[in-house]
Protein backbone atom coordinates (compact mmCIF):
# COMPACT_ATOMS: atom_id res chain seq x y z
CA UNK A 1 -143.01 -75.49 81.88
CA UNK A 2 -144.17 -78.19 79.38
CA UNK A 3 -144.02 -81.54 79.25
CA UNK A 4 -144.23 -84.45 81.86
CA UNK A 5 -142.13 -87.57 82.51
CA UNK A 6 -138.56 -87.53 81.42
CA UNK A 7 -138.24 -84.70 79.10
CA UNK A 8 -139.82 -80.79 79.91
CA UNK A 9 -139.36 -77.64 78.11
CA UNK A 10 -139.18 -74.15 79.85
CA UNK A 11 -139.31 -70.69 78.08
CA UNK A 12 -136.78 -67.93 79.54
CA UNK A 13 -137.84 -65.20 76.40
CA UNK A 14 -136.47 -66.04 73.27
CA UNK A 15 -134.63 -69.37 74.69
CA UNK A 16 -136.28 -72.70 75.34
CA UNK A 17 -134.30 -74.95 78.08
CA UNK A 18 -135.18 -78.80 77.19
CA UNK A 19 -134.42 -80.88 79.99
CA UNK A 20 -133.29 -84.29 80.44
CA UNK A 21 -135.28 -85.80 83.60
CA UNK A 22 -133.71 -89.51 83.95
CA UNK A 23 -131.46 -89.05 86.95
CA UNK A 24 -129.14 -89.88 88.02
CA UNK A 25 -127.38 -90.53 84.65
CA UNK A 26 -130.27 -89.68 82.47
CA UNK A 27 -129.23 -92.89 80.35
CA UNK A 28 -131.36 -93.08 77.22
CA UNK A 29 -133.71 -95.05 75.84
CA UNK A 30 -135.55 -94.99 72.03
CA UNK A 31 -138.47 -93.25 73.56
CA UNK A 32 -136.91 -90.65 75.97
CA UNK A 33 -134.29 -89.53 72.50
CA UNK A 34 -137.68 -89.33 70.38
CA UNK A 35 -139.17 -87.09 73.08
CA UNK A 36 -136.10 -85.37 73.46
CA UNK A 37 -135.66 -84.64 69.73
CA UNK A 38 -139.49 -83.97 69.64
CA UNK A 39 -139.01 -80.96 71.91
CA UNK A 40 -136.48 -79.36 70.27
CA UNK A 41 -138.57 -79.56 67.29
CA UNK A 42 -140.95 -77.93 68.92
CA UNK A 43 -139.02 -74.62 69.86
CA UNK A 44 -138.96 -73.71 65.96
CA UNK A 45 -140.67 -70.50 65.49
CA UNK A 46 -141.15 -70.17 68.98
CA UNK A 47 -137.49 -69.44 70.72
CA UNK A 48 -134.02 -68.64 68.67
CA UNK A 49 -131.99 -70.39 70.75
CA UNK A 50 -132.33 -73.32 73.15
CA UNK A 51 -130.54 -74.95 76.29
CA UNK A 52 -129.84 -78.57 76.65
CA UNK A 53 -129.74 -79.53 80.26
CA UNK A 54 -130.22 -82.73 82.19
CA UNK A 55 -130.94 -83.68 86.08
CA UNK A 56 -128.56 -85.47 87.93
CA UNK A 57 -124.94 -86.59 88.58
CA UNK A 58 -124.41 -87.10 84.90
CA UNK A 59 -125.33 -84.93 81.56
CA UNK A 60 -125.78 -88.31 80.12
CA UNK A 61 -124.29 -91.54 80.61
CA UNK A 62 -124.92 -93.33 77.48
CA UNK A 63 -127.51 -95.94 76.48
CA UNK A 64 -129.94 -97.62 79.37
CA UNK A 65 -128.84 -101.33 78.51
CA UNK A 66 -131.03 -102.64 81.20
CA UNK A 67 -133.98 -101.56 79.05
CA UNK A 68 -135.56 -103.52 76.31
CA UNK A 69 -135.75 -100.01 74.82
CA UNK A 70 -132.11 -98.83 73.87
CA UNK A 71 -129.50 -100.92 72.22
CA UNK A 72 -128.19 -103.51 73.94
CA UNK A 73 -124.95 -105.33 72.91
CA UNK A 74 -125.37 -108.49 74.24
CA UNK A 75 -129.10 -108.92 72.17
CA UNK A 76 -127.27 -110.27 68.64
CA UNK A 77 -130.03 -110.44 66.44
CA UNK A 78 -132.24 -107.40 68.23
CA UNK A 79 -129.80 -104.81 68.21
CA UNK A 80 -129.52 -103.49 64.94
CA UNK A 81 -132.99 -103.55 64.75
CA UNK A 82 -133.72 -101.54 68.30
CA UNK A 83 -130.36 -99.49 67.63
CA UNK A 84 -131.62 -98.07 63.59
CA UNK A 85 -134.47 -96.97 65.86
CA UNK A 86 -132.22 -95.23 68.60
CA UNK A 87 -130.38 -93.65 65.36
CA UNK A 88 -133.31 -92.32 64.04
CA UNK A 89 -134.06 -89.81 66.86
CA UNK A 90 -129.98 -89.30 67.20
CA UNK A 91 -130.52 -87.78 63.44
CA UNK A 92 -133.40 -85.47 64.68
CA UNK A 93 -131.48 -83.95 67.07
CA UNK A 94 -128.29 -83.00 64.67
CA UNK A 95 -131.06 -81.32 62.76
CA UNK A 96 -132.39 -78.94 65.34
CA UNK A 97 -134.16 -76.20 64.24
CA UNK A 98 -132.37 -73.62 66.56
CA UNK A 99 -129.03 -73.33 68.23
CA UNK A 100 -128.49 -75.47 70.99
CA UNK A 101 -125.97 -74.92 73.77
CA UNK A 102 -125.34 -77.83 76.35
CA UNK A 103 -124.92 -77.69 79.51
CA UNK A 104 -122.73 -80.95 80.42
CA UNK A 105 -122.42 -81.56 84.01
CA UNK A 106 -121.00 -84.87 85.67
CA UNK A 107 -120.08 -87.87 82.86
CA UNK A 108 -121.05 -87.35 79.04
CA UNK A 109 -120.09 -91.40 78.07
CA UNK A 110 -121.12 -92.89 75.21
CA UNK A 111 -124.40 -91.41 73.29
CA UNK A 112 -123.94 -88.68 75.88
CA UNK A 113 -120.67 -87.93 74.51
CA UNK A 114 -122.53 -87.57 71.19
CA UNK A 115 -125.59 -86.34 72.08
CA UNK A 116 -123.17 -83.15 73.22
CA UNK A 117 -121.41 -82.38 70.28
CA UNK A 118 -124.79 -82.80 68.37
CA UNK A 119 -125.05 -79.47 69.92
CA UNK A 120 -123.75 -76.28 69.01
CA UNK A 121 -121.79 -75.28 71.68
CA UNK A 122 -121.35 -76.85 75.04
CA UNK A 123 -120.98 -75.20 78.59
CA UNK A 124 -118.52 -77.87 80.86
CA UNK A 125 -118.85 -77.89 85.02
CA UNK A 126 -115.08 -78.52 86.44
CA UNK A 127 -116.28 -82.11 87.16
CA UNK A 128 -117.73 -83.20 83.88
CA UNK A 129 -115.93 -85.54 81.63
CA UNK A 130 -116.67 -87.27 78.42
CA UNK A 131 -115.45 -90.82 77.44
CA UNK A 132 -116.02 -92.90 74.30
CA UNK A 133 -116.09 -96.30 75.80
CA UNK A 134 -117.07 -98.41 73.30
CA UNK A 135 -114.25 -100.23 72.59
CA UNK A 136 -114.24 -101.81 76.45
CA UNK A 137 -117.97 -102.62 75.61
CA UNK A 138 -116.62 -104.38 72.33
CA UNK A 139 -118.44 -102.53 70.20
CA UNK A 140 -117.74 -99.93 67.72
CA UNK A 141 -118.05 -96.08 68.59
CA UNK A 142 -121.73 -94.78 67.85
CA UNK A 143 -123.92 -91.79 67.70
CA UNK A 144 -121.97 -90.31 64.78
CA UNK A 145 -118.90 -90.17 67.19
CA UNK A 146 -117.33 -91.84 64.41
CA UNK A 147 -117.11 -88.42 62.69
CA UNK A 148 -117.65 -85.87 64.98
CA UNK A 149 -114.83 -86.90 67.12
CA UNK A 150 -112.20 -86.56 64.13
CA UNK A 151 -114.03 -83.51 62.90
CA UNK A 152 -113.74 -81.38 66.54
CA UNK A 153 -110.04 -83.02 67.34
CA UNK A 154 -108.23 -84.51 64.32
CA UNK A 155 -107.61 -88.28 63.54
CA UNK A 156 -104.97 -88.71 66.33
CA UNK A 157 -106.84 -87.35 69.21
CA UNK A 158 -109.63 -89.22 67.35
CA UNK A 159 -107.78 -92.54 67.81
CA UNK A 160 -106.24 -91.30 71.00
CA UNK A 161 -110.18 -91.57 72.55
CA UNK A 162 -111.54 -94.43 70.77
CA UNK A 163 -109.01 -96.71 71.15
CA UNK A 164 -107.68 -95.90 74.67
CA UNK A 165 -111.55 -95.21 75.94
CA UNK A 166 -110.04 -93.07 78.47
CA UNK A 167 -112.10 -90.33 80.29
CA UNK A 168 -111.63 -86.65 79.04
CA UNK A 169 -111.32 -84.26 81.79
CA UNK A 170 -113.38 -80.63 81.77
CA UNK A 171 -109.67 -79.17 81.90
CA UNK A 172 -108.83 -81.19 79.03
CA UNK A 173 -112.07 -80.73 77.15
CA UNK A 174 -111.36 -77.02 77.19
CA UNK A 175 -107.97 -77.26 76.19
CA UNK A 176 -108.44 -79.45 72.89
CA UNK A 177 -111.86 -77.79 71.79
CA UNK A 178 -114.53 -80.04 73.08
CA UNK A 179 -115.62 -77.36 75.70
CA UNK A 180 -116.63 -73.80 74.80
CA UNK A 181 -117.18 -72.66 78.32
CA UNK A 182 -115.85 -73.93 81.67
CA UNK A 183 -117.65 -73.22 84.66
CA UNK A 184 -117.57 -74.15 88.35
CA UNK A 185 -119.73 -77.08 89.19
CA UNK A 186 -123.02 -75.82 89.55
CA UNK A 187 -123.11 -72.95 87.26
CA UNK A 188 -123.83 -75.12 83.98
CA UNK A 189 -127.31 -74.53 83.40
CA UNK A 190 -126.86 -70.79 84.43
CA UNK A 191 -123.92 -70.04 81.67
CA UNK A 192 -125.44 -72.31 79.30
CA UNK A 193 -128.86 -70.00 79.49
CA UNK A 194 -126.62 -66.87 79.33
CA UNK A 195 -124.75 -67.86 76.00
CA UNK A 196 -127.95 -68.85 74.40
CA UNK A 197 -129.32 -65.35 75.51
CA UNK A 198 -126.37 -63.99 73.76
CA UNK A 199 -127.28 -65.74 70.53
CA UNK A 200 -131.03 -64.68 71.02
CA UNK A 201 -129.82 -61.58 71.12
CA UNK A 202 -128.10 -61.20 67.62
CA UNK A 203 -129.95 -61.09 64.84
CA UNK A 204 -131.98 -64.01 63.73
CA UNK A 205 -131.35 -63.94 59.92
CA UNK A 206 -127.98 -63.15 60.43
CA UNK A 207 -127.78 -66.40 62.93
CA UNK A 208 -129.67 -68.89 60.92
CA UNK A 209 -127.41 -68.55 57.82
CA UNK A 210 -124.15 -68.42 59.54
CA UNK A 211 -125.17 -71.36 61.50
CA UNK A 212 -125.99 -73.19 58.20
CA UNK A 213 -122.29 -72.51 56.86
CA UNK A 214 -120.88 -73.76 59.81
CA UNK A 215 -123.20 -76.88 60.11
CA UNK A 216 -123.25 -77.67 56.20
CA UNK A 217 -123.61 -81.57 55.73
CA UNK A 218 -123.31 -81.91 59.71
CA UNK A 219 -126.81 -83.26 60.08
CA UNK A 220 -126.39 -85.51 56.77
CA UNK A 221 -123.07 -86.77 57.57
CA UNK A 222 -123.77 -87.65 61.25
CA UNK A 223 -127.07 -89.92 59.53
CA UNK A 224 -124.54 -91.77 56.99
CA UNK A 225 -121.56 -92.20 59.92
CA UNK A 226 -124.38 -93.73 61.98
CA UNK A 227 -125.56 -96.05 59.44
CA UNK A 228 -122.06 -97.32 59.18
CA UNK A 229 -121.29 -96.94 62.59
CA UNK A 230 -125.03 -99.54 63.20
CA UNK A 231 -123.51 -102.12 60.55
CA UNK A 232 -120.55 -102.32 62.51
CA UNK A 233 -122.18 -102.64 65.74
CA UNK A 234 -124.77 -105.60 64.50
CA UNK A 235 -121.52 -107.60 63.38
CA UNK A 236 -119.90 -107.37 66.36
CA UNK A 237 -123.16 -107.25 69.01
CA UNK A 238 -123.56 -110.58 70.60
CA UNK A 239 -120.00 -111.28 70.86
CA UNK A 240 -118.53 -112.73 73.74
CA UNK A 241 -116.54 -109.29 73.54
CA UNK A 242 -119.38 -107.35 73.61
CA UNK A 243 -121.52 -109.80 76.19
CA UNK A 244 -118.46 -109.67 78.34
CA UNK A 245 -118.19 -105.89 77.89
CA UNK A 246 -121.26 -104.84 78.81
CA UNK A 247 -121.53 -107.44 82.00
CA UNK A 248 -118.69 -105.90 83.04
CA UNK A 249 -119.80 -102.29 82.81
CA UNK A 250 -123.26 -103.11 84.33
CA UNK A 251 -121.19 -105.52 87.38
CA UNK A 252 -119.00 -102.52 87.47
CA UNK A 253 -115.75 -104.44 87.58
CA UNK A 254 -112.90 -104.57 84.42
CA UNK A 255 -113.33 -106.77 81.95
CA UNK A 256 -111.52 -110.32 80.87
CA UNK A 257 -108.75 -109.09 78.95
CA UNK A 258 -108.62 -112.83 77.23
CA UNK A 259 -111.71 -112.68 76.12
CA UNK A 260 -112.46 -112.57 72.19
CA UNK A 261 -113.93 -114.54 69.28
CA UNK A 262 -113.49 -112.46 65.90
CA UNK A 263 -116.48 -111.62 64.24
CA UNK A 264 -117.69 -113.01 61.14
């Protein structure tokens, strides 16, 4: 196994498993997405198929906004600034050299909800849910959610998620598209290594250009939806919305329903 700290990378043959260590949530950070994108960049040439995984309760719960290091909402003048960064890394991973399945146990909220469907398929445990919360932070939707979300579900499931920010359900997930696998808690990491076998497996030419097809303009799009997605962000970051938003979320308690003063 390579790799110390928060991110390793094992070889199983011809599939490299990149692991998330930030648990319980494995909330991210600038540095821990650079590493994270950095090791799938590494597996070019080297596996033909990889395995996202993560330790923990969670697959990913979003952004760590108690670190200086990942965007925070509440930081007005910061945040764009300390978010183009966070986007940055987001648009290495979209471009992975390989196929990457994911193996989402627990919550996917947030830039975990992205940083799953930047992958190329995605294994689900019975308890895993994703939720595009942004809206009770009082920001906009980020992490090229913006487009994915419309491009895996349609505009009204789409709005349906954003504007409701209401949990997804594994049983749900499967049903509408956002899971390609559901497995019995536990058995994520295990299915998600057999799939990518399966791709490793079939031949690698054959792979790489019908992967291409089916990604065309993915990695670009997801890079201009994010750029959009930061300029709406910065106008509304430092809010009382979004200051109230996030307080709430970190105090774990609903937010003040009266708050709001419209953004410039």
């Amino acid at each position: 196994m390579d790799g110390t700290g928060d991110v390793s990378v094992e070889r199983r043959g011809d599939v490299g498993v990149v692991t998330l260590r930030r648990p319980p949530h494995n909330l991210l950070t600038e540095p821990a997405l650079r590493r994270l994108a950095d090791a799938l960049d590494g597996l070019a040439g080297e596996v033909r198929a990889a395995v996202l995984s993560s330790e923990g309760r969670s697959f990913c719960a979003g952004a760590d906004f108690r670190s200086s290091e990942a965007p925070d909402p509440t930081a007005g003048d910061d945040f764009e600034t300390t978010t183009g960064a966070f986007y940055r890394q987001a648009a290495r991973v979209f471009a992975a050299p390989v196929p990457v399945v994911a193996a989402v146990q627990g919550a996917a909220i947030g830039a975990g909800f992205g940083l799953a469907l930047a992958c190329d398929l995605r294994v689900v445990g019975a308890r895993a849910f994703f939720q595009a919360n942004f809206v009770r932070l009082g920001i906009h939707p980020g992490f090229a959610l913006s487009v994915l979300v419309p491009r895996f579900l349609g505009p009204g499931r789409a709005e349906d998620l954003f504007l409701t920010a209401r949990r997804v359900t594994a049983e749900e997930a499967a049903r509408i598209g956002l899971a390609d696998r559901l497995v019995p808690e536990g058995g994520e990491l295990g299915a998600a290594v057999e799939m990518a076998e399966e791709i490793a497996a079939a031949a690698p030419l054959a792979v790489a250009a019908t992967r291409a097809t089916l990604r065309a303009g993915l990695a670009e799009d997801a890079a201009s939806a994010m750029a959009h997605e930061l300029a709406e962000q910065a106008r509304l970051a430092g809010t009382d919305d979004a200051v109230e938003g996030v307080a709430a979320m970190l105090e774990g308690r609903p937010r003040a329903s009266a708050v709001a003063d419209p953004a410039p």
